[in-house]
N, C-alpha and C. Protein backbone atom coordinates (compact mmCIF):
# COMPACT_ATOMS: atom_id res chain seq x y z
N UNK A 1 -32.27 38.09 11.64
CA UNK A 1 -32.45 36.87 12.42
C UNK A 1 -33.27 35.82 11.68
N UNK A 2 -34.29 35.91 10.83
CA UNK A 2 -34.82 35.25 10.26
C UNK A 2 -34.10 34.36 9.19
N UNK A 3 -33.05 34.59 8.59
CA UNK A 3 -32.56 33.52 7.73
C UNK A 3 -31.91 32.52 8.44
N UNK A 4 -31.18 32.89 9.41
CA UNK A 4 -30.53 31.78 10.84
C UNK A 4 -31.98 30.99 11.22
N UNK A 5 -32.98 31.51 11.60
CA UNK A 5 -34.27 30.61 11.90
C UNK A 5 -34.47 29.60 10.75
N UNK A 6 -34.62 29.71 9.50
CA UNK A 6 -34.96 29.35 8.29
C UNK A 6 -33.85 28.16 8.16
N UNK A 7 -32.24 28.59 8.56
CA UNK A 7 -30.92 27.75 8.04
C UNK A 7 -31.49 26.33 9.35
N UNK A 8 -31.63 27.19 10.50
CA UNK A 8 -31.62 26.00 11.66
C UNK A 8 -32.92 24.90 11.09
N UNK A 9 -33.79 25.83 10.76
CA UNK A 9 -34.97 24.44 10.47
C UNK A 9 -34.65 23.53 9.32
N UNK A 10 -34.08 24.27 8.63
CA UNK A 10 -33.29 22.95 7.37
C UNK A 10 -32.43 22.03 7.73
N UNK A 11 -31.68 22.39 8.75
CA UNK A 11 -30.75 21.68 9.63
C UNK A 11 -31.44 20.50 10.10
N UNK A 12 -32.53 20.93 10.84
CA UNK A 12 -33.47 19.73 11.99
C UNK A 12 -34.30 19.43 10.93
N UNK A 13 -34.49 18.64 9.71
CA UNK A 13 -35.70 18.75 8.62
C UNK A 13 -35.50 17.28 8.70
N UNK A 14 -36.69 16.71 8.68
CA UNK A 14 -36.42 15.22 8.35
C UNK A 14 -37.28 14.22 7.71
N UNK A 15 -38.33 15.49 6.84
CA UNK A 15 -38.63 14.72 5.33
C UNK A 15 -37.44 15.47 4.59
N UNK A 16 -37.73 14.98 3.06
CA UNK A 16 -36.96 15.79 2.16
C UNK A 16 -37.51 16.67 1.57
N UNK A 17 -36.94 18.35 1.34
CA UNK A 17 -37.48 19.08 0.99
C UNK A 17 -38.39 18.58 -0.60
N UNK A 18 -37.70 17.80 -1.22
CA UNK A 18 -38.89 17.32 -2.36
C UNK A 18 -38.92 15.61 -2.94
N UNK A 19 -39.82 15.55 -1.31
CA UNK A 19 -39.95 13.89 -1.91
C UNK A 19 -39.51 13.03 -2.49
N UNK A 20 -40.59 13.84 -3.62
CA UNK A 20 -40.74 12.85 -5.31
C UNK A 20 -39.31 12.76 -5.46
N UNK A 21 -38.84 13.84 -5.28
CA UNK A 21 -37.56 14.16 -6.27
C UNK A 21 -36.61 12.87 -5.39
N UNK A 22 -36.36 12.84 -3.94
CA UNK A 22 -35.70 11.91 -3.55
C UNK A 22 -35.91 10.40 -3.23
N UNK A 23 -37.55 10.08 -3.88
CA UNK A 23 -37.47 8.87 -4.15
C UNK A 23 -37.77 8.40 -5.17
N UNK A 24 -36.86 9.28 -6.28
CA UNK A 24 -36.72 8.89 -7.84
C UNK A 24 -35.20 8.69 -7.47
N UNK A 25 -34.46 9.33 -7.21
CA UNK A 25 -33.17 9.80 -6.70
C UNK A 25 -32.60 8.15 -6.22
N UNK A 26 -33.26 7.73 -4.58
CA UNK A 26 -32.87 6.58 -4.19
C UNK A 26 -33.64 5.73 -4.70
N UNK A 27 -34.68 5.40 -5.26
CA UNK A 27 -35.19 4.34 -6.12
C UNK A 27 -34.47 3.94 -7.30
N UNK A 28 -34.07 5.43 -7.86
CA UNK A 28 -33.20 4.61 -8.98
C UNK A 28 -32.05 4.31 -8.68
N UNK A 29 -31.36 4.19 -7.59
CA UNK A 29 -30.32 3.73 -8.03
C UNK A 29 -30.34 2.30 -7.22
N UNK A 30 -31.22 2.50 -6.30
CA UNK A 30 -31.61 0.69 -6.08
C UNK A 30 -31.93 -0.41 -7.00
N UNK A 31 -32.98 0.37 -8.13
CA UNK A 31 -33.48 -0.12 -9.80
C UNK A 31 -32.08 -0.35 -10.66
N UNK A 32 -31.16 0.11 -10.18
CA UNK A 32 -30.06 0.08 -10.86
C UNK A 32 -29.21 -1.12 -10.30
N UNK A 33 -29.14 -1.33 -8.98
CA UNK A 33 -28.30 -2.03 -8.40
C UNK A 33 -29.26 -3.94 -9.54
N UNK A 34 -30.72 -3.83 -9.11
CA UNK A 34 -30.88 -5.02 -9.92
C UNK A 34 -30.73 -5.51 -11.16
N UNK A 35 -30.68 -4.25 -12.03
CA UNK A 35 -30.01 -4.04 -13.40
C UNK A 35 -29.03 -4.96 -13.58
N UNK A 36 -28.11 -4.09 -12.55
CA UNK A 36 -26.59 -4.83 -12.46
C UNK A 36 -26.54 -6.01 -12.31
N UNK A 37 -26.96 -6.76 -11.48
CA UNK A 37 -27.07 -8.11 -10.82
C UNK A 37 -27.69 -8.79 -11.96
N UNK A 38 -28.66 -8.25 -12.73
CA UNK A 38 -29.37 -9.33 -13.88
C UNK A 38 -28.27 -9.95 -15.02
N UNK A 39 -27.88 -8.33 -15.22
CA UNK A 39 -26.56 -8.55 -16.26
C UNK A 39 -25.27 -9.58 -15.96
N UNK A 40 -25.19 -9.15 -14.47
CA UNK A 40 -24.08 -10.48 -14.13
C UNK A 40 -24.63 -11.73 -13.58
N UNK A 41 -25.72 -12.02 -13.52
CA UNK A 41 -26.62 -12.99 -13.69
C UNK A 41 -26.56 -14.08 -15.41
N UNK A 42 -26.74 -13.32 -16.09
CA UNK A 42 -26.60 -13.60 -17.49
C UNK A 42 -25.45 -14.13 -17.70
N UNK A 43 -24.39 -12.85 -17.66
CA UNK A 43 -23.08 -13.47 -18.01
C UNK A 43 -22.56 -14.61 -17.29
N UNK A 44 -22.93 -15.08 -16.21
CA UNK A 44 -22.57 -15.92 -15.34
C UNK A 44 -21.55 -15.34 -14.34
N UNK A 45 -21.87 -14.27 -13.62
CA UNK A 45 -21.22 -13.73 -12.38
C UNK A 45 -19.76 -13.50 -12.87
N UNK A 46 -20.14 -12.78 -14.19
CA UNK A 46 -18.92 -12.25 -14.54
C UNK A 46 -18.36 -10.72 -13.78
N UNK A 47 -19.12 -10.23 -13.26
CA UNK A 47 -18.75 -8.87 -12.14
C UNK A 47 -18.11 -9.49 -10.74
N UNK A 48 -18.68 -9.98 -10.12
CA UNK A 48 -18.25 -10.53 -8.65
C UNK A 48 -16.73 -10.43 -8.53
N UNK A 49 -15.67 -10.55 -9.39
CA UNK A 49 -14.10 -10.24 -9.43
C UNK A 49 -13.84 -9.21 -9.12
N UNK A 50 -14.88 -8.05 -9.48
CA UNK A 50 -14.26 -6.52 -10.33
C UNK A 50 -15.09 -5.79 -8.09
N UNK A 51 -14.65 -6.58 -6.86
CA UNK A 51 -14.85 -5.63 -5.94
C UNK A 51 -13.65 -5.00 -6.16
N UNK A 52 -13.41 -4.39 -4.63
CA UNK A 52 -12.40 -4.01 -3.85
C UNK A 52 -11.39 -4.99 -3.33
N UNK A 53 -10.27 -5.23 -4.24
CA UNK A 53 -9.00 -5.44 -3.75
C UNK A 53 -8.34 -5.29 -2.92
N UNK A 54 -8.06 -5.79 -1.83
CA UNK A 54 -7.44 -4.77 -0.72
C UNK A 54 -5.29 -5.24 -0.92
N UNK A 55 -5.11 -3.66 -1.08
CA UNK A 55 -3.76 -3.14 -1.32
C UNK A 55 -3.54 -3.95 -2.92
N UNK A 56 -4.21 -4.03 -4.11
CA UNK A 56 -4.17 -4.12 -5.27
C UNK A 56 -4.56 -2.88 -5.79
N UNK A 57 -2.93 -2.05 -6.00
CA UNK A 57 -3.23 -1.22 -6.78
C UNK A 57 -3.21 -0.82 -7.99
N UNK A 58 -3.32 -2.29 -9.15
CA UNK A 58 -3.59 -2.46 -10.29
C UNK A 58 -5.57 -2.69 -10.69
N UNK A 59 -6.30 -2.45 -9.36
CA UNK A 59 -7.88 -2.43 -9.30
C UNK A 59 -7.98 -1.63 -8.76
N UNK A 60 -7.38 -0.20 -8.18
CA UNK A 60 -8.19 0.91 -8.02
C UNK A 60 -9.32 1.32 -8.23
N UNK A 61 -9.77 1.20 -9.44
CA UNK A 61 -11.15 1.59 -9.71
C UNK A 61 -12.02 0.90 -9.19
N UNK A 62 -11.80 -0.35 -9.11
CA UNK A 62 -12.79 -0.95 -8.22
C UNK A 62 -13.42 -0.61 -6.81
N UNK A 63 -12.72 0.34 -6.42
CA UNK A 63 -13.63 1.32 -5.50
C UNK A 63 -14.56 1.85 -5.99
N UNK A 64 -14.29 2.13 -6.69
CA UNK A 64 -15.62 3.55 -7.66
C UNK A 64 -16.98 1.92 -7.82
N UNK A 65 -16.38 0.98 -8.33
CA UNK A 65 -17.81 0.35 -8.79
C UNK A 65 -18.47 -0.94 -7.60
N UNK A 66 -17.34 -0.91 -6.47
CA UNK A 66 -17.96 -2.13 -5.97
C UNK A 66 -19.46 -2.26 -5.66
N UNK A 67 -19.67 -1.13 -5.00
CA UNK A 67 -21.70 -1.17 -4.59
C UNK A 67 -22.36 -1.53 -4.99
N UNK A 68 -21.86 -1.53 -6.68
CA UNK A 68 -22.96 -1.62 -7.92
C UNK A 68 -23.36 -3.55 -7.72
N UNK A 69 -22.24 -4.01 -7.06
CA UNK A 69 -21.71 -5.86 -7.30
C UNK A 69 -22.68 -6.42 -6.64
N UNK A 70 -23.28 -7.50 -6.29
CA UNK A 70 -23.57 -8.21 -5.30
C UNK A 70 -23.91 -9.83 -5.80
N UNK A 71 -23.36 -10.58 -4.85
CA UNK A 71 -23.45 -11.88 -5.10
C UNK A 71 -24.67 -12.84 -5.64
N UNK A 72 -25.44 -12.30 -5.23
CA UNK A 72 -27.28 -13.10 -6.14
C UNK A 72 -28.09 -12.21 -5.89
N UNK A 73 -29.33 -12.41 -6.27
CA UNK A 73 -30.48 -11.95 -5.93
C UNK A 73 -30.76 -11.74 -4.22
N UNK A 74 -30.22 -12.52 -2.99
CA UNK A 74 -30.76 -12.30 -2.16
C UNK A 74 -29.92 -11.35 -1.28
N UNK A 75 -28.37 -11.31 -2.30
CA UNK A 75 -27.73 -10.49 -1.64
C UNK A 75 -28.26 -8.88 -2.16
N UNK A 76 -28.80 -8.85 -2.73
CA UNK A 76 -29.42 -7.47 -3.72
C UNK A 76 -30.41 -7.30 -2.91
N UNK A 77 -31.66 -8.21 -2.30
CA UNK A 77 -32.32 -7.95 -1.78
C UNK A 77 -32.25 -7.23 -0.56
N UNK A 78 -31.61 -8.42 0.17
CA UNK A 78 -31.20 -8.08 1.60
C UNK A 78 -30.93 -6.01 2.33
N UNK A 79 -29.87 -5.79 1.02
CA UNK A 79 -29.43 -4.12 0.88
C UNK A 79 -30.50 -3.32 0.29
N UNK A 80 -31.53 -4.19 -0.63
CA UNK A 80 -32.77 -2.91 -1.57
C UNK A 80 -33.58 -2.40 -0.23
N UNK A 81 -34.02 -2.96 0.44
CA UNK A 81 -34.95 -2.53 1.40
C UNK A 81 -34.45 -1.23 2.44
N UNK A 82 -33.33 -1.46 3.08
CA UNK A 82 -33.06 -0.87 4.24
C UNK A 82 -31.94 0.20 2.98
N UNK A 83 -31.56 0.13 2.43
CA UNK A 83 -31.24 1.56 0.66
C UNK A 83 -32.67 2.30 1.21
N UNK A 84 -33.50 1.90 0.18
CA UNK A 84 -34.85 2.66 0.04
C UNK A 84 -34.93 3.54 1.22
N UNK A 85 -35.07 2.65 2.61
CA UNK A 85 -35.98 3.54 3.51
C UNK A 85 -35.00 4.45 4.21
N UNK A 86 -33.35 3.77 4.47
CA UNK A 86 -32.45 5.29 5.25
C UNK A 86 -32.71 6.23 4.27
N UNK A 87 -31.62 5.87 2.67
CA UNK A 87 -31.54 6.67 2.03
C UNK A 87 -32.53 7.60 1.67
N UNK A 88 -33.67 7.42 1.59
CA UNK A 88 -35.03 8.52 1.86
C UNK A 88 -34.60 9.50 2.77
N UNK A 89 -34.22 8.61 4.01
CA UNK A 89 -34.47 9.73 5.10
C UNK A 89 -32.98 10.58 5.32
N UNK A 90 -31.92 9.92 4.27
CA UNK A 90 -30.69 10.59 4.58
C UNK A 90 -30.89 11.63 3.98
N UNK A 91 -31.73 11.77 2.48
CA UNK A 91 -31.69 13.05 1.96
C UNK A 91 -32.45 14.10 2.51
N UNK A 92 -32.84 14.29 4.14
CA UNK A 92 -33.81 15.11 4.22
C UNK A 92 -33.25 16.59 4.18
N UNK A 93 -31.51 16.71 3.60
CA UNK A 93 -31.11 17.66 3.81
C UNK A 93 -30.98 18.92 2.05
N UNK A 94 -31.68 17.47 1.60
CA UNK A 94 -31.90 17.93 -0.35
C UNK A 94 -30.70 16.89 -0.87
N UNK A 95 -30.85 16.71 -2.42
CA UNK A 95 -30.02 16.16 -3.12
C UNK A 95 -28.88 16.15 -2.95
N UNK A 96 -28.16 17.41 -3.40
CA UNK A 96 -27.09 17.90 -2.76
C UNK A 96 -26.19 17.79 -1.75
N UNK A 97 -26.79 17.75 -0.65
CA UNK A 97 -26.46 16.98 0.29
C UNK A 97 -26.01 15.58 0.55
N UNK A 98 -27.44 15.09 0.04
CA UNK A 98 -27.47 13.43 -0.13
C UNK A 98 -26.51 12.54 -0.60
N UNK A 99 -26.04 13.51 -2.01
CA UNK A 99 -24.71 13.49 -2.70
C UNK A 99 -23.05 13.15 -1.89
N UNK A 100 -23.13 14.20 -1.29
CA UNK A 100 -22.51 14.47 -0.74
C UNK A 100 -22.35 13.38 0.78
N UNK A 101 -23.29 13.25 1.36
CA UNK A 101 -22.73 12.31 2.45
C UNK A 101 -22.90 10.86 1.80
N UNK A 102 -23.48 10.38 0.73
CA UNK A 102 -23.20 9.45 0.18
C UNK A 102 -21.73 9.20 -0.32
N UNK A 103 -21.31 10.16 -1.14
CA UNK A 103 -20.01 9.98 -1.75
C UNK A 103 -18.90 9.87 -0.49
N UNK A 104 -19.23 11.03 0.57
CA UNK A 104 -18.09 10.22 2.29
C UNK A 104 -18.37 8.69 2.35
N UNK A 105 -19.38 8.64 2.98
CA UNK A 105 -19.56 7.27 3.55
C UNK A 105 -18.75 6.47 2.12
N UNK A 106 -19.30 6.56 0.81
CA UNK A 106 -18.91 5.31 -0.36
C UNK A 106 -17.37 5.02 -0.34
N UNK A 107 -16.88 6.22 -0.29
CA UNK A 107 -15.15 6.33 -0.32
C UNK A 107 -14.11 5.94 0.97
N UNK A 108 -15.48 6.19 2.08
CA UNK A 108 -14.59 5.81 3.75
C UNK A 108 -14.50 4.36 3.66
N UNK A 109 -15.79 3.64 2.85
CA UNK A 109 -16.22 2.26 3.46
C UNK A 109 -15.04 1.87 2.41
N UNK A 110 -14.98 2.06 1.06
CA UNK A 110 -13.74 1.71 0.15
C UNK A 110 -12.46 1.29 0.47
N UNK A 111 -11.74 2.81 0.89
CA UNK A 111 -10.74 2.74 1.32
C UNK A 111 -9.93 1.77 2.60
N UNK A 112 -10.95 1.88 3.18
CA UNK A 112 -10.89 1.17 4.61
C UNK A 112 -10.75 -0.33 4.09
N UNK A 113 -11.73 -0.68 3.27
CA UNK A 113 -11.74 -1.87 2.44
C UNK A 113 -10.06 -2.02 1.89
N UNK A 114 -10.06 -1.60 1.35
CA UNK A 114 -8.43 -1.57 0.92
C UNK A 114 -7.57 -1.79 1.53
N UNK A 115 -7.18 -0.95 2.90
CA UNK A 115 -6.25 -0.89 3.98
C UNK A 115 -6.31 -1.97 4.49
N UNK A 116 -7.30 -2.10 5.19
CA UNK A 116 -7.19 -3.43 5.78
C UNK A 116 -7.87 -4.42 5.69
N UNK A 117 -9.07 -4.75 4.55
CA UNK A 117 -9.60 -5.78 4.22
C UNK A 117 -9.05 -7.19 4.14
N UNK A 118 -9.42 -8.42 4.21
CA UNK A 118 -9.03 -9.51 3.77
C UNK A 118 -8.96 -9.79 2.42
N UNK A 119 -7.94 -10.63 1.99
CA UNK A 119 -7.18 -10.79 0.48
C UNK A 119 -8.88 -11.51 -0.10
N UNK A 120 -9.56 -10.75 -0.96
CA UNK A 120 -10.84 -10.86 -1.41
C UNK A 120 -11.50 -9.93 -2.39
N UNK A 121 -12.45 -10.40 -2.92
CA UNK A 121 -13.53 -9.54 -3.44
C UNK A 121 -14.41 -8.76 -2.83
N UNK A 122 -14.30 -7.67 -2.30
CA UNK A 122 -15.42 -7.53 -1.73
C UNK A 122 -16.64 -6.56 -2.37
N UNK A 123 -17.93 -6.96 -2.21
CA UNK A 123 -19.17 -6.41 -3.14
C UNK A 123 -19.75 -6.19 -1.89
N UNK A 124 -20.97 -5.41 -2.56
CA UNK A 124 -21.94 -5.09 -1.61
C UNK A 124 -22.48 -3.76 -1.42
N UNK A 125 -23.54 -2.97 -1.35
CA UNK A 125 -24.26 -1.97 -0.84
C UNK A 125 -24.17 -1.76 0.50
N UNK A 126 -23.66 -3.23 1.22
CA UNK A 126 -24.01 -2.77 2.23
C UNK A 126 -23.00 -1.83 3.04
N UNK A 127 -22.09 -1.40 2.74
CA UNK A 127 -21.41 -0.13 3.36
C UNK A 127 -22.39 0.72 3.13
N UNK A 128 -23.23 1.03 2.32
CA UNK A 128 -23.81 2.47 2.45
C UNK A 128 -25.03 2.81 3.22
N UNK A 129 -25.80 0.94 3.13
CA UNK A 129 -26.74 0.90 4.47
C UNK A 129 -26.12 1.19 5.47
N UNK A 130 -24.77 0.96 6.22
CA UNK A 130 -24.07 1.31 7.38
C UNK A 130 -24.02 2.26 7.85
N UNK A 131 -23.61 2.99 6.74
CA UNK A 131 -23.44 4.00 6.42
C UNK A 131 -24.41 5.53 6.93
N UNK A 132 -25.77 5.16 6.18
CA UNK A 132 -26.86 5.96 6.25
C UNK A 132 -27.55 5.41 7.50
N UNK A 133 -27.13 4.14 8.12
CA UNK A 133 -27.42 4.06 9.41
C UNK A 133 -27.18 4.89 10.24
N UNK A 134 -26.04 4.77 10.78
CA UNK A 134 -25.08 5.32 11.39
C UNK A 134 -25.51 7.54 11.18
N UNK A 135 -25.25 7.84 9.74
CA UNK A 135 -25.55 9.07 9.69
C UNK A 135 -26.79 9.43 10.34
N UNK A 136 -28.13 8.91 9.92
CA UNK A 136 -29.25 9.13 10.79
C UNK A 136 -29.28 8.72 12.51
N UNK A 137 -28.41 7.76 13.05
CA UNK A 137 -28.34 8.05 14.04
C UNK A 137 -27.81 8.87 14.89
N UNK A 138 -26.54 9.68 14.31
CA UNK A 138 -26.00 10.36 15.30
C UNK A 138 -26.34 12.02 14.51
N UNK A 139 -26.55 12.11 13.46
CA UNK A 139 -27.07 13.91 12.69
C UNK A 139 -28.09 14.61 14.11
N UNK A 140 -29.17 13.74 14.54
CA UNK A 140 -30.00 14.36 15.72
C UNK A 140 -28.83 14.93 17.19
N UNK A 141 -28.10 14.55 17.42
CA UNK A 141 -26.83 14.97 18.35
C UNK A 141 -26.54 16.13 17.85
N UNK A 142 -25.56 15.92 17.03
CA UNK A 142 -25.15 17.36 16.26
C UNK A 142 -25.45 18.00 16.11
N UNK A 143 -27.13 17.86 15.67
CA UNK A 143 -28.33 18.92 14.98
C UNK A 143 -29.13 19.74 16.29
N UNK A 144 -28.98 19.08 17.31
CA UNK A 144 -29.62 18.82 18.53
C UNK A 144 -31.34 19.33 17.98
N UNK A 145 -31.59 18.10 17.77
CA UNK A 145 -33.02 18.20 16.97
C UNK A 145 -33.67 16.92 18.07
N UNK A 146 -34.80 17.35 18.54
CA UNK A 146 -35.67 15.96 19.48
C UNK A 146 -36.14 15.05 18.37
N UNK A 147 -36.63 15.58 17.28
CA UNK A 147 -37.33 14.99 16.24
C UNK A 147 -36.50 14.18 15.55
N UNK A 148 -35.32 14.79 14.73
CA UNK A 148 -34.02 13.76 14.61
C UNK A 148 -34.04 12.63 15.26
N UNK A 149 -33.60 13.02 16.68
CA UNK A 149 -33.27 12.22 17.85
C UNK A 149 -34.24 11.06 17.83
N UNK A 150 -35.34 11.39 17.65
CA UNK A 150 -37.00 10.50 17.69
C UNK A 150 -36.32 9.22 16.59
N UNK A 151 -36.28 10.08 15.40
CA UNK A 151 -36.30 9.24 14.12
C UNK A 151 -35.32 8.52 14.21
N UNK A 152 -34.05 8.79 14.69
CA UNK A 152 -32.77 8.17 14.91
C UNK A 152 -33.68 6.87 15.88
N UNK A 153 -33.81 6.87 16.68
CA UNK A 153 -34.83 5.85 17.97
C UNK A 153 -35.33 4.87 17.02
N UNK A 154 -36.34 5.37 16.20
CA UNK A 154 -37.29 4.16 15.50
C UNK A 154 -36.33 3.45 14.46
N UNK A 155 -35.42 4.25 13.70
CA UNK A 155 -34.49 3.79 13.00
C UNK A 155 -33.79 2.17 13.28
N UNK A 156 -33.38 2.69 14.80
CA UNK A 156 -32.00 1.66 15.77
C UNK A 156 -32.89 0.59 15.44
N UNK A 157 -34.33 0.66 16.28
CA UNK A 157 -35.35 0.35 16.89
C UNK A 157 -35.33 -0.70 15.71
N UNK A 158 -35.81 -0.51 14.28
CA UNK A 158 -35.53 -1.31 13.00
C UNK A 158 -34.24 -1.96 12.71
N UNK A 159 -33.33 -1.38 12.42
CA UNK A 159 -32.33 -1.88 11.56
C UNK A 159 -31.03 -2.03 12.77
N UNK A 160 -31.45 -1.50 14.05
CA UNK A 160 -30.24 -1.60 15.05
C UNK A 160 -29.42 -2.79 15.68
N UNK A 161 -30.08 -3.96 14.65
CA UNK A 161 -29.45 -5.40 14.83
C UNK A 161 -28.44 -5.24 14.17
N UNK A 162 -28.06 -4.36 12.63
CA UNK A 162 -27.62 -4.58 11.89
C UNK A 162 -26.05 -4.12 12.29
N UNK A 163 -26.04 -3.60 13.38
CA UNK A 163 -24.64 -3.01 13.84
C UNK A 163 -23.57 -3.74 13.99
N UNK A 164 -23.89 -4.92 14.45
CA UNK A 164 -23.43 -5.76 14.70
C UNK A 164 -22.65 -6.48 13.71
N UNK A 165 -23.01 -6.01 12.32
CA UNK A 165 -22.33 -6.83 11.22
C UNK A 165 -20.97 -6.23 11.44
N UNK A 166 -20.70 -4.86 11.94
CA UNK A 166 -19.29 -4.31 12.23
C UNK A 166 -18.23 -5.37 12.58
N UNK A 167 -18.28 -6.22 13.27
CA UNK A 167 -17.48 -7.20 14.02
C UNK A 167 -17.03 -8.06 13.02
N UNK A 168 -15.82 -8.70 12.90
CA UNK A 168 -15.29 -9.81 12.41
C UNK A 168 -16.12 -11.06 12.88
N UNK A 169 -16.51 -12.16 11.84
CA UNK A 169 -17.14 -13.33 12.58
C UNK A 169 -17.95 -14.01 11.71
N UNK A 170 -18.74 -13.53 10.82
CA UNK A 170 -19.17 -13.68 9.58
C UNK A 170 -18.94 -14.28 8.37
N UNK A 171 -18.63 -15.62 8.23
CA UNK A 171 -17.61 -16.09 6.70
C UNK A 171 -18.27 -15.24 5.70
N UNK A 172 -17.28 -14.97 4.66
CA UNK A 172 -18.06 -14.19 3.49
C UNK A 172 -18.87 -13.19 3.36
N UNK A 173 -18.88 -12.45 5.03
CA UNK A 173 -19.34 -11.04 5.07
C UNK A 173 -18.31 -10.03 5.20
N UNK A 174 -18.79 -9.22 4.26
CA UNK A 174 -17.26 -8.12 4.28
C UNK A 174 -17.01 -7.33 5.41
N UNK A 175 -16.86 -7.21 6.96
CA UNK A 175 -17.45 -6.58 7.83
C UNK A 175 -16.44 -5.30 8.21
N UNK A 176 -15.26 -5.39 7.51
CA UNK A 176 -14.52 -4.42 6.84
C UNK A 176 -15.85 -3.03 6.70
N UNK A 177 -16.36 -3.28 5.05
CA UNK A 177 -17.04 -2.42 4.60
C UNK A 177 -18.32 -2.30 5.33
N UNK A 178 -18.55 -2.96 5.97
CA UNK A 178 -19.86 -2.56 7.07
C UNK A 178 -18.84 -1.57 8.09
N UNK A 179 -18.06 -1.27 8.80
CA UNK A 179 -17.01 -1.22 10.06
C UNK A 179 -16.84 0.42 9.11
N UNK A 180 -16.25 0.63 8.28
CA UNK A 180 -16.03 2.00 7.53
C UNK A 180 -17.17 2.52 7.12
N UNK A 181 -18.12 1.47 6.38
CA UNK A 181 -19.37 2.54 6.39
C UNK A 181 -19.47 3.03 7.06
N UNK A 182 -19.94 2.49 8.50
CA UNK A 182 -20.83 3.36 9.59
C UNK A 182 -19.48 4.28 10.02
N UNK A 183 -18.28 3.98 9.71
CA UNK A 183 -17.74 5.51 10.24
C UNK A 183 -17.64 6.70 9.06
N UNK A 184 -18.16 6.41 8.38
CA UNK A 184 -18.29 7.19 6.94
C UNK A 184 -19.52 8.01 7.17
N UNK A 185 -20.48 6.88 8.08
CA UNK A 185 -21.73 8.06 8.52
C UNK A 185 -21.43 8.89 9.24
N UNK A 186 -20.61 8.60 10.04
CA UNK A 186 -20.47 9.77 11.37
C UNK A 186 -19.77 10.63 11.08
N UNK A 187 -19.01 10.68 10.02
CA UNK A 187 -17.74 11.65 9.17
C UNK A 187 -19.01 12.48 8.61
N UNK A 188 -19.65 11.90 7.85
CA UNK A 188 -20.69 12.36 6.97
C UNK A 188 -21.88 14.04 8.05
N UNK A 189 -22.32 12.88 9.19
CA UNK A 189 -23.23 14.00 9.81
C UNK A 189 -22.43 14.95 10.52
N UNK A 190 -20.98 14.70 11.17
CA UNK A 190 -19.91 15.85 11.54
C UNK A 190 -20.20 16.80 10.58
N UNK A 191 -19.69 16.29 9.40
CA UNK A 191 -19.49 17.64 8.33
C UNK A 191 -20.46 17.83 7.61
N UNK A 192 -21.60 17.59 7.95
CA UNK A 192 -23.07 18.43 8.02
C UNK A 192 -23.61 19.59 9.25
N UNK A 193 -23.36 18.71 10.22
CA UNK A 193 -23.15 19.68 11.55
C UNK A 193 -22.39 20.90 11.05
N UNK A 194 -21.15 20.45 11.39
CA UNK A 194 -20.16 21.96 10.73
C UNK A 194 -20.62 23.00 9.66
N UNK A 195 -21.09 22.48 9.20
CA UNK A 195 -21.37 23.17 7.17
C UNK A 195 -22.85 23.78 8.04
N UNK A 196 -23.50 23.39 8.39
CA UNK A 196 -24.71 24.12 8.95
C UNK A 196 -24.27 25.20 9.99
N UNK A 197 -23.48 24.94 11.02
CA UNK A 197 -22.73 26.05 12.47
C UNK A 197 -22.37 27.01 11.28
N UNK A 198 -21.78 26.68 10.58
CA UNK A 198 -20.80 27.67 9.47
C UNK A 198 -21.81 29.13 8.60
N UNK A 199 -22.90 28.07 8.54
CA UNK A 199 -23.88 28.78 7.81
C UNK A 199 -24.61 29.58 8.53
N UNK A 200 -24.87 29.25 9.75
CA UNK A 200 -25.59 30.07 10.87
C UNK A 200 -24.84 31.25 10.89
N UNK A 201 -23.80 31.03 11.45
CA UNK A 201 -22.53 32.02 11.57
C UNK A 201 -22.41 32.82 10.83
N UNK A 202 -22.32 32.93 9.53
CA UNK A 202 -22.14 33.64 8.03
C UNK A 202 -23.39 34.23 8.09
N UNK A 203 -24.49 33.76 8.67
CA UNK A 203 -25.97 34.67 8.49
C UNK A 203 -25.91 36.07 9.87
């Protein structure tokens, strides 16, 4: 019975089992996102082309790199902050994990981008803020964790204006990739839920 006790509390965990390790993890790749932006800063916004195409399937890859894109400095900003503080709290399940519901959410918000996006570029992080929104709000359900549930609360409580970017209405906001992120989160904490029941089960 004790390793099922041990699996469930990793389940309901909501620091990360090693910090440091996950805010080197999401720091750098926020440190990275300004990287990017300096460089196409320089060149003169020579990246901003290279989003997501929607139904151009001569830019495929441009799924893989859009996140990295963003239109200036304040569009970099806007996504560094609310990156830092979900993504902290998305990894409270370890790297691994983190990995892992990052790469759902990155590929849901993509694709979706594709299907039915408007004929555009679209850049931005912010599918994955949606994203890790969305996952921290509904993982406490699944997890049936009060503490989750808590953190999910203060979360909304912060960033729960931001839901709203889902909606069409916005010139020049991709609300596409906001609209798939956040269902990329909920794909994401499902099949964390599951992968944890699974693990209980197997113990």
């Amino acid at each position: 019975m004790e390793p099922t006790a041990v699996s469930r509390d990793v389940s309901k965990r909501v620091i990360p089992p090693h910090p440091l390790l996950s805010a080197l993890v999401v720091g750098g790749f926020v440190g990275l996102l300004f990287v990017i932006e300096a460089f196409d800063t320089i060149t003169g916004q020579s990246l901003e082309d290279d989003g997501v195409i929607p139904r151009d399937f001569s830019e495929w890859d441009n799924l893989i790199w859009y996140p990295f894109i963003h239109g200036d400095w304040g569009h970099v900003m806007s996504n560094a902050g609310p990156l830092l503080v979900l993504g902290f709290l998305a990894s409270s399940g370890g790297i691994k994990q983190f990995l892992q519901v990052t790469v759902v959410i990155w590929l849901t918000s993509a694709l979706g981008i594709w299907i039915i996006g408007a004929p555009a570029s679209h850049i931005g992080a912010s599918g994955l803020v949606f994203g890790f929104l969305t996952f921290l709000l509904v993982r406490g359900v699944f997890a049936r964790s009060a503490l989750q549930i808590l953190i999910a609360v203060v979360v909304f409580a912060i960033y729960g204006y931001a839901l709203w970017g889902v909606l069409p209405g916005q010139p020049g906001v991709s609300w596409e990739a906001h609209l798939f992120g956040a269902l990329g989160g909920i794909l994401a904490a499902w099949g964390v839920a599951r992968d944890n029941r699974a693990g209980n089960l197997a113990r």
